[in-house]
Protein backbone atom coordinates (compact mmCIF):
# COMPACT_ATOMS: atom_id res chain seq x y z
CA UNK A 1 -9.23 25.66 4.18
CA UNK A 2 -7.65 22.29 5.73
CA UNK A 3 -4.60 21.16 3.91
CA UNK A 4 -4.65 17.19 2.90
CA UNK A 5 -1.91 15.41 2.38
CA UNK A 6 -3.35 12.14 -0.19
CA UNK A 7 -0.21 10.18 -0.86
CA UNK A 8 1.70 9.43 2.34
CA UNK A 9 3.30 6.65 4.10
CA UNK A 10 3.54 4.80 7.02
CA UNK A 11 5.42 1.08 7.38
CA UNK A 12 4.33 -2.12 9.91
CA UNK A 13 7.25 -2.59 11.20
CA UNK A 14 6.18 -6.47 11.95
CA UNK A 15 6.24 -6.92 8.20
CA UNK A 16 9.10 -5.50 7.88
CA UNK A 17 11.12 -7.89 10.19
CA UNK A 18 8.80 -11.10 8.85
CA UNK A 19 11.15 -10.10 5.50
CA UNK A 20 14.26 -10.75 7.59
CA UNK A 21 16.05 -13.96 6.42
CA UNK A 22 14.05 -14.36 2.83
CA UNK A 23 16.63 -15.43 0.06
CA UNK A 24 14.52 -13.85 -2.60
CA UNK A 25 13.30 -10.40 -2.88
CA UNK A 26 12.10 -8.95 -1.03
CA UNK A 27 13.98 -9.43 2.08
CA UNK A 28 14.94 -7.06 5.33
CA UNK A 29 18.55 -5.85 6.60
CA UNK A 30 18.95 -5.03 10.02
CA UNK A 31 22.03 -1.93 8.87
CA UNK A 32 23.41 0.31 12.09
CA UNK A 33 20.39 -0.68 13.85
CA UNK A 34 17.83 0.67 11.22
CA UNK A 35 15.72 -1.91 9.62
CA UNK A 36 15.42 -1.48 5.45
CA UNK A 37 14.01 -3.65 2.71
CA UNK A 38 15.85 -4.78 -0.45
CA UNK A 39 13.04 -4.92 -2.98
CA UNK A 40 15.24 -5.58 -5.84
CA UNK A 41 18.76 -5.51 -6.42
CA UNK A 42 20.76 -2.57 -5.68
CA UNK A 43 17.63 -0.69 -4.00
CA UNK A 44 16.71 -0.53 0.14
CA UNK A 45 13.65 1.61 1.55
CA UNK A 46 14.96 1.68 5.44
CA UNK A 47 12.38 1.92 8.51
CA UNK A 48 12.71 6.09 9.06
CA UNK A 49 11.54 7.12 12.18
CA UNK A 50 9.39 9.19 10.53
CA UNK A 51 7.63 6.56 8.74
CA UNK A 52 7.33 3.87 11.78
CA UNK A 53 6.81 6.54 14.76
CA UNK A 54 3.53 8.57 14.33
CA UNK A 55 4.49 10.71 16.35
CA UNK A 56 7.58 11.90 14.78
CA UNK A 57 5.53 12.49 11.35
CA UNK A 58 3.22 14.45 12.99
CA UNK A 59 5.45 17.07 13.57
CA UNK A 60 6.25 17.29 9.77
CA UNK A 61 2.97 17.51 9.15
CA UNK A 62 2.50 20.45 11.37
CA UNK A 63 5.72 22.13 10.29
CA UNK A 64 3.84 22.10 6.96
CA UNK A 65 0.87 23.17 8.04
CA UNK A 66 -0.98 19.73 6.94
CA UNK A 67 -4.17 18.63 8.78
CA UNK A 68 -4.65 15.45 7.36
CA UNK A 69 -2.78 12.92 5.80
CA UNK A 70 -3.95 9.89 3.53
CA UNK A 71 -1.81 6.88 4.63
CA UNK A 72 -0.96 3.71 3.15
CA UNK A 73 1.82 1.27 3.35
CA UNK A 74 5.12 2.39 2.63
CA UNK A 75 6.88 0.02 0.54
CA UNK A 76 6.97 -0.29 -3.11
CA UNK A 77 5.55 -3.63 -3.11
CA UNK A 78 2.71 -5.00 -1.45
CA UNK A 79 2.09 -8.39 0.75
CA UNK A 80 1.33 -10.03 -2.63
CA UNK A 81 5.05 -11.20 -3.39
CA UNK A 82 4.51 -13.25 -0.50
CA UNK A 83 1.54 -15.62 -2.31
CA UNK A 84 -0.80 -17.37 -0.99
CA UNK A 85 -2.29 -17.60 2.84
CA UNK A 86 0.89 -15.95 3.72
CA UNK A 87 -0.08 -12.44 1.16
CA UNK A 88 -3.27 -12.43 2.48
CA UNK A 89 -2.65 -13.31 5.97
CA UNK A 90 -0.23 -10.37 5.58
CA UNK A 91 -2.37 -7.51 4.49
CA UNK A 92 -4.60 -8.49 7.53
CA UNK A 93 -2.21 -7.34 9.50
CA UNK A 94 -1.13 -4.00 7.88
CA UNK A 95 -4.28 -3.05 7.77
CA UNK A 96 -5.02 -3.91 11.83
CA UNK A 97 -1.71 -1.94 12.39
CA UNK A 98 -3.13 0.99 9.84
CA UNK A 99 -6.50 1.01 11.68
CA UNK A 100 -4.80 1.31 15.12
CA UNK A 101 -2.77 4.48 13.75
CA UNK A 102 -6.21 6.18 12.63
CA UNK A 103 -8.04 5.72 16.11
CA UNK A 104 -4.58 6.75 17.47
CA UNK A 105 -4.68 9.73 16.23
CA UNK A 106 -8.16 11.23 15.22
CA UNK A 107 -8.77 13.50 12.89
CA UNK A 108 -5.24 13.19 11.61
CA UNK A 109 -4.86 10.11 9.53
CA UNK A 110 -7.59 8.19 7.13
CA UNK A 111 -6.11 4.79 5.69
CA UNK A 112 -6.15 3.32 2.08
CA UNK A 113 -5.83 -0.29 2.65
CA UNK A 114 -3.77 -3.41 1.46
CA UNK A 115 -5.17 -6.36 0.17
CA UNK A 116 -2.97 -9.77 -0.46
CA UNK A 117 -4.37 -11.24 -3.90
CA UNK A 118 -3.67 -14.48 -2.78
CA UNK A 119 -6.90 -16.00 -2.44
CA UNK A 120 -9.51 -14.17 -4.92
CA UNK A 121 -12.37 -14.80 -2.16
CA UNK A 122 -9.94 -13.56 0.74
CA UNK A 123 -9.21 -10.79 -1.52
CA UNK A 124 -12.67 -9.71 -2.08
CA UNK A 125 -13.21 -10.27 2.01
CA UNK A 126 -10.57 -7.96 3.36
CA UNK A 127 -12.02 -5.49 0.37
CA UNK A 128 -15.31 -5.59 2.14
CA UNK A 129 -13.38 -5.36 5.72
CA UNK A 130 -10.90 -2.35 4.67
CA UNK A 131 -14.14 -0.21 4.17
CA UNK A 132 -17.17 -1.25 6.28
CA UNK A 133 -15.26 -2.38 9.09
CA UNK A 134 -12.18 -0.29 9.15
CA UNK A 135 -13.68 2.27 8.20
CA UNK A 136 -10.86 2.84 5.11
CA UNK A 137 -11.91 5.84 2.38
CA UNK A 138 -9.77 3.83 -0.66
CA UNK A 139 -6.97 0.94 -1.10
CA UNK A 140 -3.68 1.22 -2.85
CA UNK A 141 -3.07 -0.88 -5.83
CA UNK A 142 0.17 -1.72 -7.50
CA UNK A 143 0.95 -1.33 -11.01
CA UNK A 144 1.68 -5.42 -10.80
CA UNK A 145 0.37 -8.05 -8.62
CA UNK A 146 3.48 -10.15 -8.01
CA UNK A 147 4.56 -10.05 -11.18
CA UNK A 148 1.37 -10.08 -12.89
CA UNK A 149 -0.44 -7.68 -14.51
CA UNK A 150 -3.74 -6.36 -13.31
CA UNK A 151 -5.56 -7.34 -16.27
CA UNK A 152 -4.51 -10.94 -15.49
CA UNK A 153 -7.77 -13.20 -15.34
CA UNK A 154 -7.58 -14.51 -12.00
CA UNK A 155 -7.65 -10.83 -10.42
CA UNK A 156 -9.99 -9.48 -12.82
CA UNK A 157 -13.00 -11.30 -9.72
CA UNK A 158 -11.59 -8.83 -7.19
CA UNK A 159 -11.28 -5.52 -9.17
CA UNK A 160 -14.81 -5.97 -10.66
CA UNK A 161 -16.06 -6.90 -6.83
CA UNK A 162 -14.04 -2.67 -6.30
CA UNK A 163 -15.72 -1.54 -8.53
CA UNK A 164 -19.39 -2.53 -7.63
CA UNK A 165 -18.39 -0.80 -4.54
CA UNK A 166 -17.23 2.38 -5.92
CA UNK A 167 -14.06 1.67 -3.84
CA UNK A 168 -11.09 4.53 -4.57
CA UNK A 169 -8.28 3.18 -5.80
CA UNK A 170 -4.48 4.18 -5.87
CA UNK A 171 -2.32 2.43 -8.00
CA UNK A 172 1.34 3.65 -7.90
CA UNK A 173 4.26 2.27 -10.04
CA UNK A 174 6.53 -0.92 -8.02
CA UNK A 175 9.59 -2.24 -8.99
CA UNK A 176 9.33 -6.28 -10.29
CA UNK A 177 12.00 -8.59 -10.73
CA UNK A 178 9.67 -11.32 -12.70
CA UNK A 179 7.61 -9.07 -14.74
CA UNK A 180 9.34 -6.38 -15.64
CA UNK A 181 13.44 -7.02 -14.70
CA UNK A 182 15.22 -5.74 -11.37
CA UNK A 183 14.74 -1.88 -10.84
CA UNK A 184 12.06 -1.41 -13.48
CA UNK A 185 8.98 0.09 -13.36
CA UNK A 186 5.39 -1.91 -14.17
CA UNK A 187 2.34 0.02 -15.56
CA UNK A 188 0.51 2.45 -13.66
CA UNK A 189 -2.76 2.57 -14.44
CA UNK A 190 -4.08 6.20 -13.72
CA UNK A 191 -7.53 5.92 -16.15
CA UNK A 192 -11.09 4.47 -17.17
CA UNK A 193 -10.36 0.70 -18.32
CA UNK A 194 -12.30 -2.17 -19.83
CA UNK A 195 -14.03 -3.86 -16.76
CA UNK A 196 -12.46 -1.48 -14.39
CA UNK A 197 -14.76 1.78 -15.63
CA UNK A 198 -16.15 2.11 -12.39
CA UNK A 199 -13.29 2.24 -10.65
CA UNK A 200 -12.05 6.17 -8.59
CA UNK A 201 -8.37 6.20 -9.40
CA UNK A 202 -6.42 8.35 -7.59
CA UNK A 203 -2.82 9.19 -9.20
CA UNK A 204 -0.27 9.41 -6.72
CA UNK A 205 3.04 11.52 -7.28
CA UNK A 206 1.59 14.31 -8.69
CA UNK A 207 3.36 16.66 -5.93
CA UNK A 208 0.78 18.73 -5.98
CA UNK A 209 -1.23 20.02 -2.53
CA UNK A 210 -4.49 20.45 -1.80
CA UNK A 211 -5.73 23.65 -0.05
């Protein structure tokens, strides 16, 4: 039987850079020539090859004997921190550069998209797009929306709006200054919740493969 890989990473490098020059967190350092993001004090995720160059993380995937790989953006905080046009015009864009990767490479890769919580009607569009235009199978979640719970009332339009769709959903743990202090964890919701019941969650972390 195929071997899937469902919690992998890859990074738009474009994002990345945009992060270059921000006084707040998160920012980017260019370091020895390797590009990494501060995302709080005292903790980088750098640009590995293997998470920027498909082609390099294929051949881990085929020293491990993995056919396919669920992708999603590799940084422990999503476009939201951003606010605004600029969080939403931002997950636009990581999930064009996660769509190119899957036709890239067929049969390898399916994508969980991004979305940018800006706007709650932008949100609730680039839901829509992820899945019946990109052709996504779920979209990763953090455990805060820029420092805000998920519970919060003015999100509450776009996880309902995921759940009518019967969207999957992975919502792993991210580090927030505002919500939770620097180098903390916020909740990670893993269950059946309130208005959320129809929600597919899909735990990441578990280290556990599927054969």
């Amino acid at each position: 039987m195929p071997r899937v890989d469902i919690h992998t990473h890859f990074q738009c490098l474009d994002f990345v850079k945009h992060l270059r020059g921000r006084n707040a967190f998160p920012r980017a350092v260019l370091d020895g020539g390797t590009y990494a993001v501060e995302c709080v004090a005292g903790f980088r995720v750098p640009a590995l090859p293997k998470i920027i160059d498909m082609d390099a993380k294929l051949l881990d995937l085929e020293a491990m004997d993995i056919t396919i790989s669920v992708l999603s953006h590799g940084l422990p905080l999503g476009p939201d921190v951003l606010g605004g046009a600029e969080a939403d015009d931002w997950a636009m864009r990581i999930n064009d550069d996660l769509a190119r990767i899957v036709a890239a490479y067929p049969g390898k890769f399916v994508g969980f998209g991004t979305i940018g919580f800006g706007n709650p009607q932008r949100a609730v569009a680039e839901v829509d797009r992820c899945i019946t235009q990109l052709g996504f199978k779920g979209l990763q979640i953090f455990s805060n929306i820029a420092g805000k719970m998920l519970d919060s009332a003015e999100h509450r339009p776009v996880f309902q709006h995921i759940g009518r769709n019967r969207s999957s959903r992975s919502p792993p743990p991210c580090n927030s200054a505002r919500a939770n202090g620097p180098g903390q964890s916020g909740p990670c919701v893993v269950g059946r919740v309130s208005v959320r019941r129809e929600l597919k969650h899909t735990p990441p972390h578990l280290q556990r493969r599927l054969r």
